[in-house]
N, C-alpha and C. Protein backbone atom coordinates (compact mmCIF):
# COMPACT_ATOMS: atom_id res chain seq x y z
N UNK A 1 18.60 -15.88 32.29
CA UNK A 1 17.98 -15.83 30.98
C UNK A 1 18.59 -14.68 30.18
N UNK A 2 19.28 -14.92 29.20
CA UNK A 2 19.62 -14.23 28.05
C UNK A 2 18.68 -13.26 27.30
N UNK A 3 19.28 -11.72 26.98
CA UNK A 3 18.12 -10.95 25.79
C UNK A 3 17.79 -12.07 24.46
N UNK A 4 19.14 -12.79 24.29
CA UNK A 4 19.05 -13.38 22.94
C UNK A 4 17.81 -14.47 22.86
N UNK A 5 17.20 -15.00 24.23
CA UNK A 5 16.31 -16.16 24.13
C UNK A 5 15.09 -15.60 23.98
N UNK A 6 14.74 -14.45 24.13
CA UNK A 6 13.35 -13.57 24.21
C UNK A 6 13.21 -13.59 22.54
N UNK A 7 11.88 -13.49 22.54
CA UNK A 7 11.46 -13.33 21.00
C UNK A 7 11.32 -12.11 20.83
N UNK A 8 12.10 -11.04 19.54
CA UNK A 8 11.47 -10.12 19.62
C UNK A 8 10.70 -9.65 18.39
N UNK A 9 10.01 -8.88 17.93
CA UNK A 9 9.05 -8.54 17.39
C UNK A 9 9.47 -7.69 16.47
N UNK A 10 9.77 -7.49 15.21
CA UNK A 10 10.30 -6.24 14.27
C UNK A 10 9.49 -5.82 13.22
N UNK A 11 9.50 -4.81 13.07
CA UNK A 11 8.41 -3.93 12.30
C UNK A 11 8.68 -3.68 10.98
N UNK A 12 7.66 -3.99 9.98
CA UNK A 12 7.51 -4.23 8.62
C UNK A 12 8.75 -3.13 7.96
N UNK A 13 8.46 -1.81 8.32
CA UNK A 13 9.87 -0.99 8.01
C UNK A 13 11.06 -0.95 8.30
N UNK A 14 11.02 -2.11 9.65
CA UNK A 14 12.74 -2.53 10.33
C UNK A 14 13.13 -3.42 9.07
N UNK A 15 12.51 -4.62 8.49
CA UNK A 15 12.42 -5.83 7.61
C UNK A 15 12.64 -5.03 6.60
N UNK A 16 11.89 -4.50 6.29
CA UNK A 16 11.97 -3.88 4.58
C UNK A 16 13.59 -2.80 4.49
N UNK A 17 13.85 -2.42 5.79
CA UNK A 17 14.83 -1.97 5.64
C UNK A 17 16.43 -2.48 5.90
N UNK A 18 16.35 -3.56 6.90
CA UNK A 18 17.46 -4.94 6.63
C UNK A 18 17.66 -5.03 5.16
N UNK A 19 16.17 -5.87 4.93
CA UNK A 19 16.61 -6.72 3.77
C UNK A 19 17.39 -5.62 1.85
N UNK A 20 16.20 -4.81 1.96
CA UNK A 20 16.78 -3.56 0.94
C UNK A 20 18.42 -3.57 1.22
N UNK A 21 18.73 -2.92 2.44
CA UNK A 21 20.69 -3.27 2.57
C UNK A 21 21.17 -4.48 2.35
N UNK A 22 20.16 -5.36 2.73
CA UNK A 22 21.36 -6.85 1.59
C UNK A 22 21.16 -6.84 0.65
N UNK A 23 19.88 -6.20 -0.55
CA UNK A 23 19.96 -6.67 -1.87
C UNK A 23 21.26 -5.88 -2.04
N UNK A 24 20.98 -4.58 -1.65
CA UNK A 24 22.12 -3.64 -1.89
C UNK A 24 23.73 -4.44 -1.74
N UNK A 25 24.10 -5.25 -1.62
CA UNK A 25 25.09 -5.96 -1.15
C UNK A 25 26.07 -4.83 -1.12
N UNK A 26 26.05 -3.92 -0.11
CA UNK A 26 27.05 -2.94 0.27
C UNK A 26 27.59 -3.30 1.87
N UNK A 27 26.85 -4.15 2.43
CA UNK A 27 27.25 -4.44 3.73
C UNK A 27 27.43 -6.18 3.29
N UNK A 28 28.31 -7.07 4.22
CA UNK A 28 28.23 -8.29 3.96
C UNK A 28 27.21 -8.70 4.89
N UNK A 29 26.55 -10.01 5.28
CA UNK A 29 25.39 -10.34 5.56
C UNK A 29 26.33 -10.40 7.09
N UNK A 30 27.32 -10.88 7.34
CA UNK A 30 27.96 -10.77 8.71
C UNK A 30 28.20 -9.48 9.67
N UNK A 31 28.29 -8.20 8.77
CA UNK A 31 28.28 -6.83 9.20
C UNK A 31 26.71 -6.49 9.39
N UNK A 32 25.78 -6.82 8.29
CA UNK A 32 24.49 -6.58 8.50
C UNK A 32 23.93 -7.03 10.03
N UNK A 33 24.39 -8.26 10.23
CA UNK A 33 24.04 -9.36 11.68
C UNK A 33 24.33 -8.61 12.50
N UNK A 34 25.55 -8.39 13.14
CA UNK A 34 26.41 -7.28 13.87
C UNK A 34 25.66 -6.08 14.04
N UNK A 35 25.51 -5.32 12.86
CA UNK A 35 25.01 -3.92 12.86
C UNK A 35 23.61 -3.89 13.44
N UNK A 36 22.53 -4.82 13.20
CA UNK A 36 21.45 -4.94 13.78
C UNK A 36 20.95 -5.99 14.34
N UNK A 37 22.01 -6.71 14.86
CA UNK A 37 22.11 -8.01 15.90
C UNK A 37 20.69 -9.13 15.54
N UNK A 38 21.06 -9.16 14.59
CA UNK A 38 20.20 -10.16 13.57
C UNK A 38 21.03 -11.50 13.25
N UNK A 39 20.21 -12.84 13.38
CA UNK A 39 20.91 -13.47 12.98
C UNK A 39 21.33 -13.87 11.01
N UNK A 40 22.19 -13.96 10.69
CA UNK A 40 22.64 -13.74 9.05
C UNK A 40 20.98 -14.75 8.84
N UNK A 41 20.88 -15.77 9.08
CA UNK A 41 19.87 -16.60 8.44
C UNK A 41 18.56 -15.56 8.29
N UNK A 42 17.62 -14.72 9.15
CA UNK A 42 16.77 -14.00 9.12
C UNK A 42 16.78 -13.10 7.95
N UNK A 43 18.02 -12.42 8.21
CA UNK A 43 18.26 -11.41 6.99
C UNK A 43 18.22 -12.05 5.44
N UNK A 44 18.80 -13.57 5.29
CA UNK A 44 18.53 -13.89 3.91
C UNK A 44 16.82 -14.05 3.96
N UNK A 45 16.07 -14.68 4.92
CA UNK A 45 15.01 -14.86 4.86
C UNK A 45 14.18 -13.48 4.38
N UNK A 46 14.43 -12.82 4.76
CA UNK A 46 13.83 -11.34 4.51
C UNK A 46 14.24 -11.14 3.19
N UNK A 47 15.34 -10.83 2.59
CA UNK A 47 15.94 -10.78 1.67
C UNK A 47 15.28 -11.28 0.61
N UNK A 48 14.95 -12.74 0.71
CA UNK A 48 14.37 -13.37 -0.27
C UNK A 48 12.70 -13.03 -0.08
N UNK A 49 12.21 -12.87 1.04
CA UNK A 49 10.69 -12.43 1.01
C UNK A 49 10.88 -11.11 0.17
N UNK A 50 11.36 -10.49 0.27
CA UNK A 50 11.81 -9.04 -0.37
C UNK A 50 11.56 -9.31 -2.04
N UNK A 51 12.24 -10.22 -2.33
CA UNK A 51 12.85 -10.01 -3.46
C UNK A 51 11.13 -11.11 -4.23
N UNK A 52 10.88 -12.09 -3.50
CA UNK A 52 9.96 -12.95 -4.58
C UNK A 52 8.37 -11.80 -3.99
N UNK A 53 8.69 -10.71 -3.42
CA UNK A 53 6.75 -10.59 -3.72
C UNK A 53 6.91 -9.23 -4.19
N UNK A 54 7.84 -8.76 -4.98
CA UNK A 54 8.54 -7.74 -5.57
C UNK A 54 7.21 -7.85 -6.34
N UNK A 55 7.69 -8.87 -7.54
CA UNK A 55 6.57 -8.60 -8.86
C UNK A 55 5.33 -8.58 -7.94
N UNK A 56 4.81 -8.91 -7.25
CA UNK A 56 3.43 -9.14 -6.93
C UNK A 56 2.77 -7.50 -6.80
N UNK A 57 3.98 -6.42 -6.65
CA UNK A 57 3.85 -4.71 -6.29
C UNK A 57 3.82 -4.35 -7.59
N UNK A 58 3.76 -5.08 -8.61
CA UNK A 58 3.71 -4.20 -9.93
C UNK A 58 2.46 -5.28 -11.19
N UNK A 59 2.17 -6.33 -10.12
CA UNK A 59 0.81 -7.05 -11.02
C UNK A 59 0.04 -6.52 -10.34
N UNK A 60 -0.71 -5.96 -9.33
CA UNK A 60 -2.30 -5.67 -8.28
C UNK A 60 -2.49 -4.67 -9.09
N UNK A 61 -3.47 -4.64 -8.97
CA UNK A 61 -4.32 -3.25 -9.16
C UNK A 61 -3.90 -2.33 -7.88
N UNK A 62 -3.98 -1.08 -8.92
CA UNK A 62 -3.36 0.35 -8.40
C UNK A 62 -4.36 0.64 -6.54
N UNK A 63 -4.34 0.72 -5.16
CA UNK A 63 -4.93 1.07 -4.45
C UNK A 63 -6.34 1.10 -4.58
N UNK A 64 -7.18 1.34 -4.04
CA UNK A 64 -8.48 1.95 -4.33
C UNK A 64 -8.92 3.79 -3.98
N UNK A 65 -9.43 4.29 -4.51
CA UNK A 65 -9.69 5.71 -4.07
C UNK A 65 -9.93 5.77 -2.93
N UNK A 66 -9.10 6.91 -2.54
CA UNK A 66 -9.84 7.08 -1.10
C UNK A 66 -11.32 8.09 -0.88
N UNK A 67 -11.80 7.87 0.04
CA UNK A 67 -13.00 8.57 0.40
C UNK A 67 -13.38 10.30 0.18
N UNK A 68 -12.46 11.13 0.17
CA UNK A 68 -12.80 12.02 -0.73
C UNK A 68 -12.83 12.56 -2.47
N UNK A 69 -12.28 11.16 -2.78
CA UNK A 69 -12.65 10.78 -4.25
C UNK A 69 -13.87 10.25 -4.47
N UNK A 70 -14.59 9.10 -3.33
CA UNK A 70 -15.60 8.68 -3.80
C UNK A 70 -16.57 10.06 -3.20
N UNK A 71 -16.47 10.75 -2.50
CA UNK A 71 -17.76 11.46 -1.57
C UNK A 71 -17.65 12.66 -3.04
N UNK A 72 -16.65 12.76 -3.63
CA UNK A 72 -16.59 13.84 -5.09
C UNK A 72 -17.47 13.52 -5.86
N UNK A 73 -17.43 12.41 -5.99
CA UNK A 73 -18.19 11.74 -7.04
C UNK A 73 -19.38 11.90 -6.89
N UNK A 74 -19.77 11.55 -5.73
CA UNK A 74 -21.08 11.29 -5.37
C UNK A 74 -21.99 12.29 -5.21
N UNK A 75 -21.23 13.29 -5.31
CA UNK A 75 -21.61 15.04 -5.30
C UNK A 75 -21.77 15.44 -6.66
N UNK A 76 -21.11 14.78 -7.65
CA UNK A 76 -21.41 15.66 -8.92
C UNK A 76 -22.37 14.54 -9.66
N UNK A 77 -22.26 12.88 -9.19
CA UNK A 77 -23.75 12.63 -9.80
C UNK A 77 -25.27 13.22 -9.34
N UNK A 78 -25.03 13.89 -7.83
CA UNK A 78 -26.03 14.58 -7.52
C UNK A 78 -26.38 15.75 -8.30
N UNK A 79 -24.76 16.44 -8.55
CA UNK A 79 -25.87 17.48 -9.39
C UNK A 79 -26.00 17.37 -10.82
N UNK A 80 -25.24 15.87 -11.55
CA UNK A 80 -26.29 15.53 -12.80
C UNK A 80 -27.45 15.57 -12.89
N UNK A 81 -27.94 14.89 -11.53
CA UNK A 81 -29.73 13.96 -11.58
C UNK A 81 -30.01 15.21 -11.65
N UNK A 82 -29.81 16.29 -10.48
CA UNK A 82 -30.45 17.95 -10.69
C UNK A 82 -30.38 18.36 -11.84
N UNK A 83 -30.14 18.23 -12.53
CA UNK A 83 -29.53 19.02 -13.92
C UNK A 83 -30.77 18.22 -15.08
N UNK A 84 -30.51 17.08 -14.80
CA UNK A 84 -31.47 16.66 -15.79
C UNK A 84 -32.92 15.93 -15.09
N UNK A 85 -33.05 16.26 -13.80
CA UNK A 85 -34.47 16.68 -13.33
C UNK A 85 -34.94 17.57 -13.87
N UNK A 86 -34.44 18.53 -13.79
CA UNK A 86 -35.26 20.33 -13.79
C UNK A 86 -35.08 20.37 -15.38
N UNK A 87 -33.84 19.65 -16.39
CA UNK A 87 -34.38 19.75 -18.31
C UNK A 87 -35.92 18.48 -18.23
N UNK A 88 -36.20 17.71 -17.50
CA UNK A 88 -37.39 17.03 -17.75
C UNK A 88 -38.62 17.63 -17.67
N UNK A 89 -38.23 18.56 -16.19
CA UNK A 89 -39.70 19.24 -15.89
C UNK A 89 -39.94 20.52 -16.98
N UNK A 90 -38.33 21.10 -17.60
CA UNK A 90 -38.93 22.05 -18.27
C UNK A 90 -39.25 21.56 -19.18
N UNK A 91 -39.32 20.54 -19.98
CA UNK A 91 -39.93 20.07 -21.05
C UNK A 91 -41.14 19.57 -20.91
N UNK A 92 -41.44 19.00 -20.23
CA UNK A 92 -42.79 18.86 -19.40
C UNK A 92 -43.79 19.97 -19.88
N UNK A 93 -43.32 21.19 -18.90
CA UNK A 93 -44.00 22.21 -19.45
C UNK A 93 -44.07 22.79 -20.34
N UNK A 94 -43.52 22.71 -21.73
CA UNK A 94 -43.52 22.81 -22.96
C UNK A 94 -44.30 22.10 -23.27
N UNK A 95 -44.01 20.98 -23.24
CA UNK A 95 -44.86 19.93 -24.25
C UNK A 95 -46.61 19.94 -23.10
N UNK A 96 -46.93 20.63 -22.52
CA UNK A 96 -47.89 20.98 -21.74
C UNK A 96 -48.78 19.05 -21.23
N UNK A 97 -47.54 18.65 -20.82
CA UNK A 97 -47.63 17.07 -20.07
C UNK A 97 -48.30 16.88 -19.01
């Protein structure tokens, strides 16, 4: 049994980094094969996954905040409500409520 018959498994940054060197067309797709014992067909496949979900990275909405953005937040609406708890109660006691 041959390495070549085994399936192997390549990682989103192995892919993203094939295919980026073929848009780049600085290597030919036959040196690319060679260089990372890929067959040429994979690499266009990548290539073209590369290239059609391109726009899709510049239509989404931007990430979401991460968790010490929301736990920020959630700290300074706390000390709104404080803030305008304690102007209610002092008016309260003014207006002798």
């Amino acid at each position: 049994m041959s390495n070549k018959s085994i399936r192997r498994k390549h990682t989103a940054e192995f892919k993203a980094k094939v295919a980026l060197e073929a848009i780049s067309e600085r290597s030919t797709l036959s040196e690319l094969s060679k260089r990372y014992d890929i067959h040429p067909n994979q690499i266009v496949q990548w290539k073209k996954s590369l290239t059609d979900n391109t726009v899709r990275l510049f239509q989404e909405s931007p990430p979401s905040k991460g968790k010490d953005d929301r736990d920020s937040l959630i700290e300074s609406l706390y000390r709104e409500v404080g803030s305008l708890t304690m102007d209610i109660n002092f008016l309260k006691k003014k207006l002798n409520l």
